[in-house]
C-alpha atoms as a PDB file:
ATOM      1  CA  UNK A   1     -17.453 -28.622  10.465  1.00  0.00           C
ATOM      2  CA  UNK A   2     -15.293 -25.647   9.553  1.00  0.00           C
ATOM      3  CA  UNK A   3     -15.760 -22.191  10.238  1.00  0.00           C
ATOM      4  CA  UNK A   4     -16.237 -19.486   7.884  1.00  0.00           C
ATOM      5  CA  UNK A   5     -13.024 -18.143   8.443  1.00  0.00           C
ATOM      6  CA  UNK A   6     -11.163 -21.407   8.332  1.00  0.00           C
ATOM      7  CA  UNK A   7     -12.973 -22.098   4.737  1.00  0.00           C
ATOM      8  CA  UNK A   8     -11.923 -18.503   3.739  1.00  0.00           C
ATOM      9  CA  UNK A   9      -8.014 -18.583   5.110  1.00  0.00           C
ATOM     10  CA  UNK A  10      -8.007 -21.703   2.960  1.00  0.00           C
ATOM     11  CA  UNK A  11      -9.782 -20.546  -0.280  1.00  0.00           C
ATOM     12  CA  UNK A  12      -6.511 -17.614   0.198  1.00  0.00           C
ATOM     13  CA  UNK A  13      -4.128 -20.068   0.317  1.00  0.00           C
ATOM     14  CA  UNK A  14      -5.377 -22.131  -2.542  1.00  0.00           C
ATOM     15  CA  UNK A  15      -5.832 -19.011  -4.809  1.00  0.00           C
ATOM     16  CA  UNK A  16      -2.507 -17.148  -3.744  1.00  0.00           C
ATOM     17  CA  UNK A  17      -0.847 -20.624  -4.611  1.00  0.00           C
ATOM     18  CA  UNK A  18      -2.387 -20.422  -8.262  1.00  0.00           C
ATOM     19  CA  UNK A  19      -0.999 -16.318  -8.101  1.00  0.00           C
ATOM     20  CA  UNK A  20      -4.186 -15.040  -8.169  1.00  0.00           C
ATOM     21  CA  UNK A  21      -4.619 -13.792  -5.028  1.00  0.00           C
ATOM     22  CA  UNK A  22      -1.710 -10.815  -5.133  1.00  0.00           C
ATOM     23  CA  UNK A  23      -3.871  -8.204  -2.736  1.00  0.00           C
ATOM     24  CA  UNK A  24      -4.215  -4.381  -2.951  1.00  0.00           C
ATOM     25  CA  UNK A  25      -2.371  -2.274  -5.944  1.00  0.00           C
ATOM     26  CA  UNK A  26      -0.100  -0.043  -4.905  1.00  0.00           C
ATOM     27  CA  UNK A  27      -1.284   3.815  -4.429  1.00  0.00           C
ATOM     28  CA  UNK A  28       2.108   5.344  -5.617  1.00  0.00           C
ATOM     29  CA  UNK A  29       4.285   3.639  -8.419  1.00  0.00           C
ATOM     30  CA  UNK A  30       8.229   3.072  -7.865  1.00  0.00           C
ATOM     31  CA  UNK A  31       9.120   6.258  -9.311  1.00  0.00           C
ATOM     32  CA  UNK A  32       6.373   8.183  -7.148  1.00  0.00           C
ATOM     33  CA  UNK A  33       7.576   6.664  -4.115  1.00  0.00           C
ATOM     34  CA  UNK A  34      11.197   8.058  -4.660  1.00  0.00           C
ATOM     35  CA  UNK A  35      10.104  11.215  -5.330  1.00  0.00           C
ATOM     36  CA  UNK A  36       7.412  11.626  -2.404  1.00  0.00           C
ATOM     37  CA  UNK A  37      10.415  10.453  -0.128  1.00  0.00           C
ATOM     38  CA  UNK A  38      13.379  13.026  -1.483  1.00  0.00           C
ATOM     39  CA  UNK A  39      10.741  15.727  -1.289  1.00  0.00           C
ATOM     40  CA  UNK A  40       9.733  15.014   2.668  1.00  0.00           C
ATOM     41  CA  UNK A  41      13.613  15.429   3.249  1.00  0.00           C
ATOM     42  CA  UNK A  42      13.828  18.144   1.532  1.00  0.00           C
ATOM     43  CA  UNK A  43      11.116  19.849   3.832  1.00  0.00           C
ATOM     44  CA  UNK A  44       7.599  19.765   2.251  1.00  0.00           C
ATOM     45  CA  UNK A  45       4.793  19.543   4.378  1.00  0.00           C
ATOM     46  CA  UNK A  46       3.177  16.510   4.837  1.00  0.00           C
ATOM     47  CA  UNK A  47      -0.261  17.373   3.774  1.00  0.00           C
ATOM     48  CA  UNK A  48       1.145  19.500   0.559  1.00  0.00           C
ATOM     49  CA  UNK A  49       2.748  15.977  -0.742  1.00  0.00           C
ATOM     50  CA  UNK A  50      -0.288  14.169  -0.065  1.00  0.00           C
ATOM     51  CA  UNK A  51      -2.242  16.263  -2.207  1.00  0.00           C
ATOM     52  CA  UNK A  52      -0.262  16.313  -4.772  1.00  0.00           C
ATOM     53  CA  UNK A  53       0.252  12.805  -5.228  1.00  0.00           C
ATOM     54  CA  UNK A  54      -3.585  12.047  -4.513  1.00  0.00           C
ATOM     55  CA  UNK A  55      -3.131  10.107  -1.712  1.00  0.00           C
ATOM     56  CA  UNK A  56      -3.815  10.432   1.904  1.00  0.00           C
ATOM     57  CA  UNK A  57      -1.668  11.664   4.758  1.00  0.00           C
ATOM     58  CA  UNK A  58      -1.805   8.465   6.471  1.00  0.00           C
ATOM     59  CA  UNK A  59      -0.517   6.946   3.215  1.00  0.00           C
ATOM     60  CA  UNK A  60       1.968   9.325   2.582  1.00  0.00           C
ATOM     61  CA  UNK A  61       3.362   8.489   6.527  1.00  0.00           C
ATOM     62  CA  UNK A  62       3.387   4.527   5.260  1.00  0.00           C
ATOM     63  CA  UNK A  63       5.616   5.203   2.337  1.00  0.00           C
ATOM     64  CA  UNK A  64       7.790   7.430   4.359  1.00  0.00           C
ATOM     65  CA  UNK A  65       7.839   4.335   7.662  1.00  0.00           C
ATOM     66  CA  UNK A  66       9.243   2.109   4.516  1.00  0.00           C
END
């Protein structure tokens, strides 16, 4: 007998196979990515980008790592 997770790895594999599963949407588009990055080099603080692009700091720190 399988286990739940076993059943549920598997139901992922079968749907990201069909492309439906394509997981979470992007916070920051292309464009908004760019811009977050050239203005972190260019000095802003950390917590002033994240508020203006409505995300957190953490996220702002993941976009930044790559």
């Amino acid at each position: 007998m399988q286990s739940s997770i076993e059943r549920q790895r598997e139901g992922i594999a079968i749907a990201k196979a069909k492309g439906l599963y394509k997981g979470r949407k992007r916070s920051l588009s292309t464009a908004q990515a760019n811009d977050l990055r050239k203005r972190a080099l260019a000095g802003e603080a950390k917590a002033d980008l994240a508020t203006a692009f409505g995300v957190s700091r953490e996220t702002v720190y993941a976009y930044l790592r790559g």
